[in-house]
N, C-alpha and C. Protein backbone atom coordinates (compact mmCIF):
# COMPACT_ATOMS: atom_id res chain seq x y z
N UNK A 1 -5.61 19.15 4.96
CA UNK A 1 -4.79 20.25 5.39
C UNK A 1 -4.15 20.90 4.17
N UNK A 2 -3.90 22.04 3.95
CA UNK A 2 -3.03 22.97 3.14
C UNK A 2 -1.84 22.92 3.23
N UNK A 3 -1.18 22.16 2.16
CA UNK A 3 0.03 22.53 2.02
C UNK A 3 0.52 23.04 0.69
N UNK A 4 2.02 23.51 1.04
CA UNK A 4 2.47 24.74 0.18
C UNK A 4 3.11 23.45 -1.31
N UNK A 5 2.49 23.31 -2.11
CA UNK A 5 3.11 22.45 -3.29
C UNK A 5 4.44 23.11 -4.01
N UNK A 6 5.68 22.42 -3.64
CA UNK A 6 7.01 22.55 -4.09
C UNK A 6 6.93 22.37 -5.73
N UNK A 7 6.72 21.18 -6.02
CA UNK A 7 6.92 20.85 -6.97
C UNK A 7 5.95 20.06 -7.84
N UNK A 8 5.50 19.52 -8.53
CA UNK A 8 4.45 19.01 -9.31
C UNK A 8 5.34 17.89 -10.73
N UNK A 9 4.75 16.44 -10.72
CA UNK A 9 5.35 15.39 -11.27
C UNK A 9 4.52 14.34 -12.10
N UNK A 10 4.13 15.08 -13.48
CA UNK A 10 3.15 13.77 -14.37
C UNK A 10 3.64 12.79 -14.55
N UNK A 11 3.62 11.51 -14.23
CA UNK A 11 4.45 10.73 -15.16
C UNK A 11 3.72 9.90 -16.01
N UNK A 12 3.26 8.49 -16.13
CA UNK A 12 3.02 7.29 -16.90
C UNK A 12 1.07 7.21 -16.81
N UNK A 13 1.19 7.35 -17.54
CA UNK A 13 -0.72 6.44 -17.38
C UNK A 13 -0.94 5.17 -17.95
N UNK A 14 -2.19 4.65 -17.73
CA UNK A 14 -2.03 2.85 -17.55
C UNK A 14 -3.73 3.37 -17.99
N UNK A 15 -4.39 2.78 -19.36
CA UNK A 15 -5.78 2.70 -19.54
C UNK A 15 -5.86 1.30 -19.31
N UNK A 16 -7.74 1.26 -18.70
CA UNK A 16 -7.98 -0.42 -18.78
C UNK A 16 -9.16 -0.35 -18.81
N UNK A 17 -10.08 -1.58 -18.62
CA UNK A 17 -11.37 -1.63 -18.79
C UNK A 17 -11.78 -2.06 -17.79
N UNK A 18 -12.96 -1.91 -16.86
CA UNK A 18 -13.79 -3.08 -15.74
C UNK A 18 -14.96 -2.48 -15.62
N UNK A 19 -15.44 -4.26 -16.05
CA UNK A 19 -16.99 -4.05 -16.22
C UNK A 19 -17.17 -3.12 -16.94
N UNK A 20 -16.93 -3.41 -18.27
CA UNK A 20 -17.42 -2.62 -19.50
C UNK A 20 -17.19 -0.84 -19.49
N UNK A 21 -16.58 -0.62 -18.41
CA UNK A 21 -16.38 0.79 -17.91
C UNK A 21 -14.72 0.81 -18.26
N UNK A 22 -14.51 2.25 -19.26
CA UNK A 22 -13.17 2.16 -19.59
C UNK A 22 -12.46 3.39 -18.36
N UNK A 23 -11.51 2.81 -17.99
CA UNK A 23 -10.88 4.03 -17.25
C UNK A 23 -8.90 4.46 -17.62
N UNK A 24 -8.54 5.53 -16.75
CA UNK A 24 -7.44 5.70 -17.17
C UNK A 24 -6.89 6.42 -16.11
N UNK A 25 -5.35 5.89 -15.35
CA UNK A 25 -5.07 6.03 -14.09
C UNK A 25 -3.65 7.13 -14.38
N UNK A 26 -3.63 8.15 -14.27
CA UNK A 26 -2.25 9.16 -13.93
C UNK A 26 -1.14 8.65 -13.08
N UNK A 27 -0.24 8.39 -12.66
CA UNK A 27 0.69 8.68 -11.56
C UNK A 27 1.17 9.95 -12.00
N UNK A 28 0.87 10.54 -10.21
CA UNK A 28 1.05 12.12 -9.70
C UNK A 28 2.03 11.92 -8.76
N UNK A 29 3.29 13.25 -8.85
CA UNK A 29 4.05 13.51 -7.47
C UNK A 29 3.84 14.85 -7.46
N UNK A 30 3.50 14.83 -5.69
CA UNK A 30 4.10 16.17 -5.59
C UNK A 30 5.34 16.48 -4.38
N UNK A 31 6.00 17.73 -4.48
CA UNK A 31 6.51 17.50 -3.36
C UNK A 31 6.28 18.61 -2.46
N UNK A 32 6.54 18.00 -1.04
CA UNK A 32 5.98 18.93 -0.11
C UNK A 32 6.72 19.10 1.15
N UNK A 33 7.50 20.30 1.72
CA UNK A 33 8.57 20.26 2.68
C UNK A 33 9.92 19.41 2.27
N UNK A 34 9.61 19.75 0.86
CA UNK A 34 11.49 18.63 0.20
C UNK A 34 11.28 17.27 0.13
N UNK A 35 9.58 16.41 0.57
CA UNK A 35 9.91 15.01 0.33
C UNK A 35 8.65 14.97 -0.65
N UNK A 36 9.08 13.72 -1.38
CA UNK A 36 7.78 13.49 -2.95
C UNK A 36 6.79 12.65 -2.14
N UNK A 37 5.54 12.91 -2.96
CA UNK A 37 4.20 12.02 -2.20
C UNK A 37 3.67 11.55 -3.93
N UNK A 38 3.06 10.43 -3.62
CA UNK A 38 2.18 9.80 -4.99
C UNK A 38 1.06 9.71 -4.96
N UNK A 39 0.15 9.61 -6.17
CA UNK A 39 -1.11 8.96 -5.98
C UNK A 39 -1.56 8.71 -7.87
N UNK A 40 -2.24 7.79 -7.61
CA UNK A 40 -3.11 7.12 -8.88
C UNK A 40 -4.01 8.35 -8.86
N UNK A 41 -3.83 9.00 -9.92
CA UNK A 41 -5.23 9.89 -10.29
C UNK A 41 -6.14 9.49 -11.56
N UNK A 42 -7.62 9.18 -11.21
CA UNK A 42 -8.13 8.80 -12.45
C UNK A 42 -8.94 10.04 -13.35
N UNK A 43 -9.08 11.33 -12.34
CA UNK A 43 -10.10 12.01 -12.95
C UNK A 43 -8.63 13.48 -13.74
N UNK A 44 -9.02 13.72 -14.81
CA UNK A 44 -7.91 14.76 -15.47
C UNK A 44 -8.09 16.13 -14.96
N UNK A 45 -9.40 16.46 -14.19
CA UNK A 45 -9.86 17.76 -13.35
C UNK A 45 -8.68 17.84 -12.64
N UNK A 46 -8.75 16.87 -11.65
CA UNK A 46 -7.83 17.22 -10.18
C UNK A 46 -6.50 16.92 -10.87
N UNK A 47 -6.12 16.28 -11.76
CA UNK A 47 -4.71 16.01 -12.73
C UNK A 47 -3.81 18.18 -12.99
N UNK A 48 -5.00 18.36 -13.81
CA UNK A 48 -4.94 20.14 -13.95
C UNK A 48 -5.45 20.77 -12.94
N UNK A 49 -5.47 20.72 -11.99
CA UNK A 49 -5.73 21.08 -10.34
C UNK A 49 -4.51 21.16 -9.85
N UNK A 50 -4.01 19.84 -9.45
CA UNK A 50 -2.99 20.09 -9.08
C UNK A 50 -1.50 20.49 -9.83
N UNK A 51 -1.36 20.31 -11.21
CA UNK A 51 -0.94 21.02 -12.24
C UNK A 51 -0.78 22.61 -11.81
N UNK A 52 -1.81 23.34 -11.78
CA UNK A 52 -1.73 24.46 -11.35
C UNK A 52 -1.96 25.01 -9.98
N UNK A 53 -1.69 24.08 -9.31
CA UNK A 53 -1.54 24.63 -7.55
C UNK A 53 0.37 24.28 -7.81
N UNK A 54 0.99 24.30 -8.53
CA UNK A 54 2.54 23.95 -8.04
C UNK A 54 3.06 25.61 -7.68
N UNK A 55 4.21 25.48 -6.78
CA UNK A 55 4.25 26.85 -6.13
C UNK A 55 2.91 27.32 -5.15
N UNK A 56 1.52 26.82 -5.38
CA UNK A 56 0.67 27.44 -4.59
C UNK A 56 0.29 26.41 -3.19
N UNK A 57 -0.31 26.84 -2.26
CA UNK A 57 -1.31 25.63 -1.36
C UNK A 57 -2.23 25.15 -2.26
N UNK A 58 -2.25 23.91 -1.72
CA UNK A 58 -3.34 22.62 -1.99
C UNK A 58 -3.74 22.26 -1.04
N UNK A 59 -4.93 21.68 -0.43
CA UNK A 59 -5.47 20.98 0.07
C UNK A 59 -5.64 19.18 0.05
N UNK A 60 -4.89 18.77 0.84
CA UNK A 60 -4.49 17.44 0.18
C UNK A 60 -4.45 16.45 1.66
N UNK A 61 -4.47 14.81 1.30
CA UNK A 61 -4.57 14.34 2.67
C UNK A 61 -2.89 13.93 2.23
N UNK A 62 -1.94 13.66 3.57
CA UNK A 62 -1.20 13.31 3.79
C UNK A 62 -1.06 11.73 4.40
N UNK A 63 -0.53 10.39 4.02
CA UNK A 63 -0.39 9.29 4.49
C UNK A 63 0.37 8.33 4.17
N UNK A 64 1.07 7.41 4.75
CA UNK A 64 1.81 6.54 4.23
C UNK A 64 1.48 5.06 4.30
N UNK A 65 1.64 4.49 3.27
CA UNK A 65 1.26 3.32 2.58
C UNK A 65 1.95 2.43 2.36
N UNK A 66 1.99 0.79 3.20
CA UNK A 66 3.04 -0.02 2.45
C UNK A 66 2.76 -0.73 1.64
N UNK A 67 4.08 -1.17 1.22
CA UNK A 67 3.81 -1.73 -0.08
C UNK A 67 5.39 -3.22 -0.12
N UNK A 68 5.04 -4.37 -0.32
CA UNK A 68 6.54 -5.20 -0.13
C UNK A 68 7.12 -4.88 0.56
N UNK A 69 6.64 -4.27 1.52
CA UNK A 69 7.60 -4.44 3.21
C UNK A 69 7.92 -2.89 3.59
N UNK A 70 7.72 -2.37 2.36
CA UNK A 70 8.36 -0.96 2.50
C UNK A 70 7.55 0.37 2.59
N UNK A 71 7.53 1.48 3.30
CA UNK A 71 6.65 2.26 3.25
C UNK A 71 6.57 3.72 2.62
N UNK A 72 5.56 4.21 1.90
CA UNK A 72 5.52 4.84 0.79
C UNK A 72 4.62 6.17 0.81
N UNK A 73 5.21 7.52 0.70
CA UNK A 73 4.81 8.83 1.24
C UNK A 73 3.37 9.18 0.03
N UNK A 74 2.20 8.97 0.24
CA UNK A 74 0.89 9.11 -0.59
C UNK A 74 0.11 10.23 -0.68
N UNK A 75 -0.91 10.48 -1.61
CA UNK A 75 -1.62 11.99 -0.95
C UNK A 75 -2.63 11.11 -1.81
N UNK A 76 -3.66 12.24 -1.28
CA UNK A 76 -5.51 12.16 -1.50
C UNK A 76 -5.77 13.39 -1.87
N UNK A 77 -6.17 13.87 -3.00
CA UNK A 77 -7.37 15.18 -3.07
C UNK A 77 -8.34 15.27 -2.37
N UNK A 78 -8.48 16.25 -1.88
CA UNK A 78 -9.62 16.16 -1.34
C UNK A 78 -11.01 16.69 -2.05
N UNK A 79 -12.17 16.69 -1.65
CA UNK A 79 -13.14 16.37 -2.96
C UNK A 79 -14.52 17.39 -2.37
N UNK A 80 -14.96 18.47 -2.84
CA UNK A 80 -15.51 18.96 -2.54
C UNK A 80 -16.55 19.21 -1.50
N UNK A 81 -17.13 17.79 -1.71
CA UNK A 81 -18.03 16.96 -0.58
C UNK A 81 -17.50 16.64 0.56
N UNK A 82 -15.92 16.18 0.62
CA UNK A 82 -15.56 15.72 1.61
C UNK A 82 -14.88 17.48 2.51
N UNK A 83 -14.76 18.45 1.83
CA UNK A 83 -14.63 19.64 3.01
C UNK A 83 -15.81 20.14 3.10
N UNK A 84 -16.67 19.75 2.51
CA UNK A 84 -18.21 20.58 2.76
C UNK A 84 -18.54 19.64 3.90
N UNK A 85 -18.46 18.70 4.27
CA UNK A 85 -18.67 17.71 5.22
C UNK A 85 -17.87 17.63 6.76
N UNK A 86 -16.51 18.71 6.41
CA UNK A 86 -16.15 19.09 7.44
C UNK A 86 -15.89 19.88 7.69
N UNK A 87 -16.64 21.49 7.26
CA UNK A 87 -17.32 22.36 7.76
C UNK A 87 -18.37 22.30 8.23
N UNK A 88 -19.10 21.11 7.96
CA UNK A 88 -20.63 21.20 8.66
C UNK A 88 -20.07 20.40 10.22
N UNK A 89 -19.18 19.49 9.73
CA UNK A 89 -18.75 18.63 11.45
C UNK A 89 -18.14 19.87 12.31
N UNK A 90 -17.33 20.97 11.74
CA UNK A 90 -16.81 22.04 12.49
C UNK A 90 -18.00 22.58 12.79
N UNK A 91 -19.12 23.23 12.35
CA UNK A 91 -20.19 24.04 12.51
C UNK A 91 -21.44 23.30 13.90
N UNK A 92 -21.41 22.02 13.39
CA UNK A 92 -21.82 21.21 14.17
C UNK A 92 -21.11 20.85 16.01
N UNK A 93 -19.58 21.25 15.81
CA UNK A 93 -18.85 21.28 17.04
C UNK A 93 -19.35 22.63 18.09
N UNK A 94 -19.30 23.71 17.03
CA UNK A 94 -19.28 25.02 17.60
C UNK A 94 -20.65 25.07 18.19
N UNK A 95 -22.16 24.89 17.52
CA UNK A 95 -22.89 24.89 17.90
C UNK A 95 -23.62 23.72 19.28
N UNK A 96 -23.25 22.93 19.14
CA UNK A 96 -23.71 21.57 19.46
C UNK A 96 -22.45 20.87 20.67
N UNK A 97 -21.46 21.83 20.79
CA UNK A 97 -20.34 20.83 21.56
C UNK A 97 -19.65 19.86 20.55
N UNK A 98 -18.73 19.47 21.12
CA UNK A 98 -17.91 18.41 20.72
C UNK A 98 -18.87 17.13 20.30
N UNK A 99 -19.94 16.44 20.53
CA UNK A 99 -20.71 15.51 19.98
C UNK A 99 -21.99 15.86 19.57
N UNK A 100 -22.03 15.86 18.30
CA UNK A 100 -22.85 16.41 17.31
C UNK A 100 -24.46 15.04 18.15
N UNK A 101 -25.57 16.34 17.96
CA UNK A 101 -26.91 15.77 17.99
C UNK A 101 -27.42 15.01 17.11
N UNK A 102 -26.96 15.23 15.82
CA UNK A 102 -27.54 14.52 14.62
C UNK A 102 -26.42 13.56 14.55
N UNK A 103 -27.09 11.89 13.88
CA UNK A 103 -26.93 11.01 13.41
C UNK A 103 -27.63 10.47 12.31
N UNK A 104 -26.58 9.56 11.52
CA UNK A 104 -27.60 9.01 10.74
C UNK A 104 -29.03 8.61 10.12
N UNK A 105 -28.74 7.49 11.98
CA UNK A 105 -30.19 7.24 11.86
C UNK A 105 -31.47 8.20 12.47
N UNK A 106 -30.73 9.51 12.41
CA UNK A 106 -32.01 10.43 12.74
C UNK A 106 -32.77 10.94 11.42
N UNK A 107 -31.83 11.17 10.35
CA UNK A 107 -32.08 11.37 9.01
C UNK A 107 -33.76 10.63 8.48
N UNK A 108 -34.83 11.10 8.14
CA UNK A 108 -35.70 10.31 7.61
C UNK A 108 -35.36 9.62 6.42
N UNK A 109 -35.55 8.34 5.94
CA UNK A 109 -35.14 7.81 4.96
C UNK A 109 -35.62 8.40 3.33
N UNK A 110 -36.61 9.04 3.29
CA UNK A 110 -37.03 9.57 2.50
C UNK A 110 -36.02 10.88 1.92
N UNK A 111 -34.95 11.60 2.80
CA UNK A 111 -34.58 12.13 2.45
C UNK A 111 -33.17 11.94 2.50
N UNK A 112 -32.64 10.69 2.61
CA UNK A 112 -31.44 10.19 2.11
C UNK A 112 -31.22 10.10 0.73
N UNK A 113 -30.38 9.88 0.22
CA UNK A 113 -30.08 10.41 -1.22
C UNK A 113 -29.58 9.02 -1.92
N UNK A 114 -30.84 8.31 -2.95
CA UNK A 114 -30.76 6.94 -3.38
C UNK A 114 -30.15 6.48 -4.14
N UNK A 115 -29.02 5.61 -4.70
CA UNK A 115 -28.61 4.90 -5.46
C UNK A 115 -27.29 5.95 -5.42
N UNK A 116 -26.51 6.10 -6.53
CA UNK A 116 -24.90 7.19 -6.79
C UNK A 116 -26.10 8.35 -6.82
N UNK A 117 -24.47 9.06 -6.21
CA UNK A 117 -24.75 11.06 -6.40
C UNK A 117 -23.99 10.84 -7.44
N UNK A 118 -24.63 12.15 -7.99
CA UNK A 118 -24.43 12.91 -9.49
C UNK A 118 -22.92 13.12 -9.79
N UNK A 119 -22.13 13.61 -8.43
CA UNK A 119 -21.19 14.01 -8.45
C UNK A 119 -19.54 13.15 -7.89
């Protein structure tokens, strides 16, 4: 969903290694309707994404997360694939009714997409 980003919050990063793969984690706030939301960001795209959506809409998931008993206001980017995926489930509603004809296992295997996407 779109919301209107108040405010925008870099703080600390944490590099590490796993499985020979080096990575490096952001903590992000933003705030939204006056309350702050967090998230571990590893990629620096969506870091300067949301950097420059402050003052603008973002597209972002909203959820809360506990943590030691206590519960904690979170967000998700959302990821290109994942709204291209629900415009086709919307497109799929409009045409098709509320329960889409296609499934998985209707897909021929040959044209499932093998091992990681590119993206």
């Amino acid at each position: 969903m779109k919301y209107l980003i108040e405010k925008v919050s870099i703080g600390s990063s944490k590099e590490g290694e796993t499985n020979g793969r080096k990575w490096r984690v952001t903590n992000v706030g933003i705030k939204i309707a006056g309350e702050w939301h967090n998230a571990g960001i590893f990629n620096e795209m969506d870091i300067d994404m949301i950097k420059a959506h402050e003052d603008k809409e973002l597209t972002v998931e909203l959820f809360q997360e506990e943590y030691n008993g206590k519960m904690y206001n979170k967000f998700k980017t959302i990821s290109i694939l994942e709204l291209l995926e629900k415009r086709i489930e919307d497109l799929e509603k409009t045409v098709f009714g509320p329960v889409s004809s296609i499934k998985e296992d209707d897909i021929p295997p040959e044209t499932q997409p093998k091992g990681d996407l590119p993206f």
